[in-house]
N, C-alpha and C. Protein backbone atom coordinates (compact mmCIF):
# COMPACT_ATOMS: atom_id res chain seq x y z
N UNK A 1 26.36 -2.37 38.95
CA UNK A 1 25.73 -1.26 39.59
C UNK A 1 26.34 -1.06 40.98
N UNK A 2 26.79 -0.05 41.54
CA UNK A 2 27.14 0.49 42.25
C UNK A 2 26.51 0.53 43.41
N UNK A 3 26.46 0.01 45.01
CA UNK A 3 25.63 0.35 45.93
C UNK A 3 25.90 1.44 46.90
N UNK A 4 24.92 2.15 46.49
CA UNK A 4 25.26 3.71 47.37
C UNK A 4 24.53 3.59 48.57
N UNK A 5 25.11 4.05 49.64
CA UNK A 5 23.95 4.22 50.84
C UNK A 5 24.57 5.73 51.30
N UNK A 6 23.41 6.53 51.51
CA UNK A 6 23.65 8.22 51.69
C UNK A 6 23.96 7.94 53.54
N UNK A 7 24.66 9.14 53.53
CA UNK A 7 25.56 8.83 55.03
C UNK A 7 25.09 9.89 55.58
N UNK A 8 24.14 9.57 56.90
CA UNK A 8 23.36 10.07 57.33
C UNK A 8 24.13 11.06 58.59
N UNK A 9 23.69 11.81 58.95
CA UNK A 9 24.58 12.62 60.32
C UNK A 9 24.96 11.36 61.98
N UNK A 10 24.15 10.51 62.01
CA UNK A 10 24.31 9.44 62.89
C UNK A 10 25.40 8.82 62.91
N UNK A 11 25.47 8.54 61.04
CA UNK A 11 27.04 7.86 60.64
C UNK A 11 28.21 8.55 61.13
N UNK A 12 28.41 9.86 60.69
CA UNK A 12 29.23 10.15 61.36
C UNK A 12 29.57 10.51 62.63
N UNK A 13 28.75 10.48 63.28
CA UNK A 13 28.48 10.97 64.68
C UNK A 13 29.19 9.29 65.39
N UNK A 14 28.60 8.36 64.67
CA UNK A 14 29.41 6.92 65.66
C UNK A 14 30.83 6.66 64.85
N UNK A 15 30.98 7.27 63.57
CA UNK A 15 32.82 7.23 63.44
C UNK A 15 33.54 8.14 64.12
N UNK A 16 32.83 8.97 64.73
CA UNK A 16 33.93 10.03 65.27
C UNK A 16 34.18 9.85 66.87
N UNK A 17 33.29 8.82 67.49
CA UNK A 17 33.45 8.34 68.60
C UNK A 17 34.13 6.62 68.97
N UNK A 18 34.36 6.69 67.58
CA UNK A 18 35.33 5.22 67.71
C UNK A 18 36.33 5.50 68.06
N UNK A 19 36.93 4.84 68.86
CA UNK A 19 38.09 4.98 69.38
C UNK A 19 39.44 4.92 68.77
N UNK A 20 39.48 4.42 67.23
CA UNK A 20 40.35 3.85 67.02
C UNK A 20 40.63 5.19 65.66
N UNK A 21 39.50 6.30 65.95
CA UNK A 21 39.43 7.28 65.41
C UNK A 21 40.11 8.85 65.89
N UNK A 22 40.62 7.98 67.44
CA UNK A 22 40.94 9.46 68.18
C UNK A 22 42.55 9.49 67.75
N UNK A 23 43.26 10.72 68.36
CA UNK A 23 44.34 10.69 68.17
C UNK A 23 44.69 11.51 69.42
N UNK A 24 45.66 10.46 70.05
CA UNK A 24 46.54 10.80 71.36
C UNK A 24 47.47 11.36 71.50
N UNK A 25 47.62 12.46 72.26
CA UNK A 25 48.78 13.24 72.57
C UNK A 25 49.98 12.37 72.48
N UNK A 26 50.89 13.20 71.51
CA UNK A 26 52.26 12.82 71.95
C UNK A 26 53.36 12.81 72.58
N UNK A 27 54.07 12.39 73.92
CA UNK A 27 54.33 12.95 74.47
C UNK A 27 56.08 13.74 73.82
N UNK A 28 56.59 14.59 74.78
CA UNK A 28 57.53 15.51 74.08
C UNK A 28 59.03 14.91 73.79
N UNK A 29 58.70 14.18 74.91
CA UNK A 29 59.88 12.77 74.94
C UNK A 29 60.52 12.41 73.57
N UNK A 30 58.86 11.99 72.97
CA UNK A 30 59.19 11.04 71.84
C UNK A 30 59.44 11.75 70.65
N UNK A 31 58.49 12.98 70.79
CA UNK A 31 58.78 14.03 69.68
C UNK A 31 60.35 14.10 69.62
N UNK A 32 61.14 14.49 70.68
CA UNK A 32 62.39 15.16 70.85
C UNK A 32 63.33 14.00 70.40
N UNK A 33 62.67 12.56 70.45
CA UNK A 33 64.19 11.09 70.39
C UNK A 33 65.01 11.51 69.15
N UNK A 34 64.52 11.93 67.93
CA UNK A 34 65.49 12.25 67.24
C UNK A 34 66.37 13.84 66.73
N UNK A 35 66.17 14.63 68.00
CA UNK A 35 66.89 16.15 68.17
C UNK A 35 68.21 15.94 68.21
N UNK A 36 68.79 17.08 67.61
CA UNK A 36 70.21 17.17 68.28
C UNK A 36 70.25 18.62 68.94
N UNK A 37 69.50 18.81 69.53
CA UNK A 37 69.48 20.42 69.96
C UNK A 37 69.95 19.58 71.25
N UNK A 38 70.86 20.78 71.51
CA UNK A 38 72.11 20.59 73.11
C UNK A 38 72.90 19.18 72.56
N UNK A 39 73.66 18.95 71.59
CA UNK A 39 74.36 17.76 70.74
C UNK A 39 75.48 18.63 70.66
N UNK A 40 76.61 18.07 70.95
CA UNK A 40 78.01 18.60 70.36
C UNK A 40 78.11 17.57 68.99
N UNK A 41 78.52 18.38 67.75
CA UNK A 41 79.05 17.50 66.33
C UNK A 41 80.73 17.20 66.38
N UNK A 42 81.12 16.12 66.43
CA UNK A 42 81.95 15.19 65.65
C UNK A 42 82.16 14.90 64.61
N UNK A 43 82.71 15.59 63.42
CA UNK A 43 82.90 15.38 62.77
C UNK A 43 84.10 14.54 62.05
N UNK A 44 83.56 13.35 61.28
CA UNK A 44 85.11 12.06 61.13
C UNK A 44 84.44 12.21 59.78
N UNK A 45 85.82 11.25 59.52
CA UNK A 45 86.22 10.82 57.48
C UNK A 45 85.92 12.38 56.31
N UNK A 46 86.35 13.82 57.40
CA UNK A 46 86.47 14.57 56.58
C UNK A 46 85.19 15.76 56.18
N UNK A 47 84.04 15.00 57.22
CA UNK A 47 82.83 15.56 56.98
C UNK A 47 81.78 14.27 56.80
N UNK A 48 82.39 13.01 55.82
CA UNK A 48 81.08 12.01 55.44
C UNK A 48 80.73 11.30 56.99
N UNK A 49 81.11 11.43 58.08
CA UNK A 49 80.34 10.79 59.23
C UNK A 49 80.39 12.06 60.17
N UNK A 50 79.42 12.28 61.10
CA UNK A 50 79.16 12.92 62.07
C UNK A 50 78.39 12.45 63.66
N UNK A 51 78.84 12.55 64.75
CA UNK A 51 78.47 11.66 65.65
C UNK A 51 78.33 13.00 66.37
N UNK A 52 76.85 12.65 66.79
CA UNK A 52 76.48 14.19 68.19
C UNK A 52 76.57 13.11 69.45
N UNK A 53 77.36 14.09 70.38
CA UNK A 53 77.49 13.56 71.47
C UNK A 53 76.57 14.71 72.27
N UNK A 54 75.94 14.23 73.72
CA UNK A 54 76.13 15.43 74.41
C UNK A 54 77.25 15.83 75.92
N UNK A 55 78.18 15.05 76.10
CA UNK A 55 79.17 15.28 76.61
C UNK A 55 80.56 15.55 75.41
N UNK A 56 81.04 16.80 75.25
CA UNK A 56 82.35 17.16 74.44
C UNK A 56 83.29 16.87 74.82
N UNK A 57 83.48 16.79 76.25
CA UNK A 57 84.84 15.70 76.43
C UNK A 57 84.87 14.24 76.51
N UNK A 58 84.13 14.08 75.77
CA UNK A 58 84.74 12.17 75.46
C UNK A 58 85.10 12.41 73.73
N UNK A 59 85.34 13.74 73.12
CA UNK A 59 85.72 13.76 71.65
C UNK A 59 86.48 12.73 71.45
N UNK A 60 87.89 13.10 72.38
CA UNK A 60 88.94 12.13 72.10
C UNK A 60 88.54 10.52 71.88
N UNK A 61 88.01 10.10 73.37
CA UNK A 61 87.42 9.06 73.37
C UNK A 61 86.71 8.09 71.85
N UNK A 62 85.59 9.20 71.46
CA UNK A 62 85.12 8.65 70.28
C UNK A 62 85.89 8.37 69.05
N UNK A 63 86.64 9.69 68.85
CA UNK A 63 87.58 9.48 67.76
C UNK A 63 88.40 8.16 67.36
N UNK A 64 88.87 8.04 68.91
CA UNK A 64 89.89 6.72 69.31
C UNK A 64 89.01 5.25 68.66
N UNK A 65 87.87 5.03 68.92
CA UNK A 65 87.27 4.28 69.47
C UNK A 65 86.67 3.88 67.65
N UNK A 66 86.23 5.04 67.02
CA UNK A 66 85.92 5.42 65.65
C UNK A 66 86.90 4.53 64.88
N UNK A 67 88.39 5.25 64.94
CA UNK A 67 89.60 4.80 64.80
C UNK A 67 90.03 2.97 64.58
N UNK A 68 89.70 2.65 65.57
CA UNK A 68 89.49 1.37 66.16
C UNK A 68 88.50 0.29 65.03
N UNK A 69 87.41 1.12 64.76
CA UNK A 69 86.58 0.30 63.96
C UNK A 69 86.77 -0.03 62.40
N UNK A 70 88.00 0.96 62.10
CA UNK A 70 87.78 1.24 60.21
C UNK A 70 88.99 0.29 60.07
């Protein structure tokens, strides 16, 4: 047998003031960590890798450096 207890307006009234019930702003920071908006694309191996930078003159740099690793 099943124990039911009917959930009175009180009940919810003390889950909705638990704290562990709220939900906190996020800030825009964290929203944004994985953007590439304002990202220059790098594109290596033809298209299968892509590296956003946001400085375009270190292309060379990366390429070199890319280069270096394979």
């Amino acid at each position: 047998m099943k124990n039911t207890r009917p959930i009175s307006t009180n009940d919810v009234m003390d889950n909705r003031m638990k704290i562990s019930n709220h939900q906190f702003k996020v800030p825009k920071a964290k929203l944004a960590s994985g953007s590439v908006v304002g990202l220059y694309p790098i594109v290596l191996d033809d298209g299968r890798t892509i590296i956003y930078t946001s400085d375009k003159s270190k292309e060379s740099e990366i390429r070199a450096r890319y280069a270096l690793r394979q």
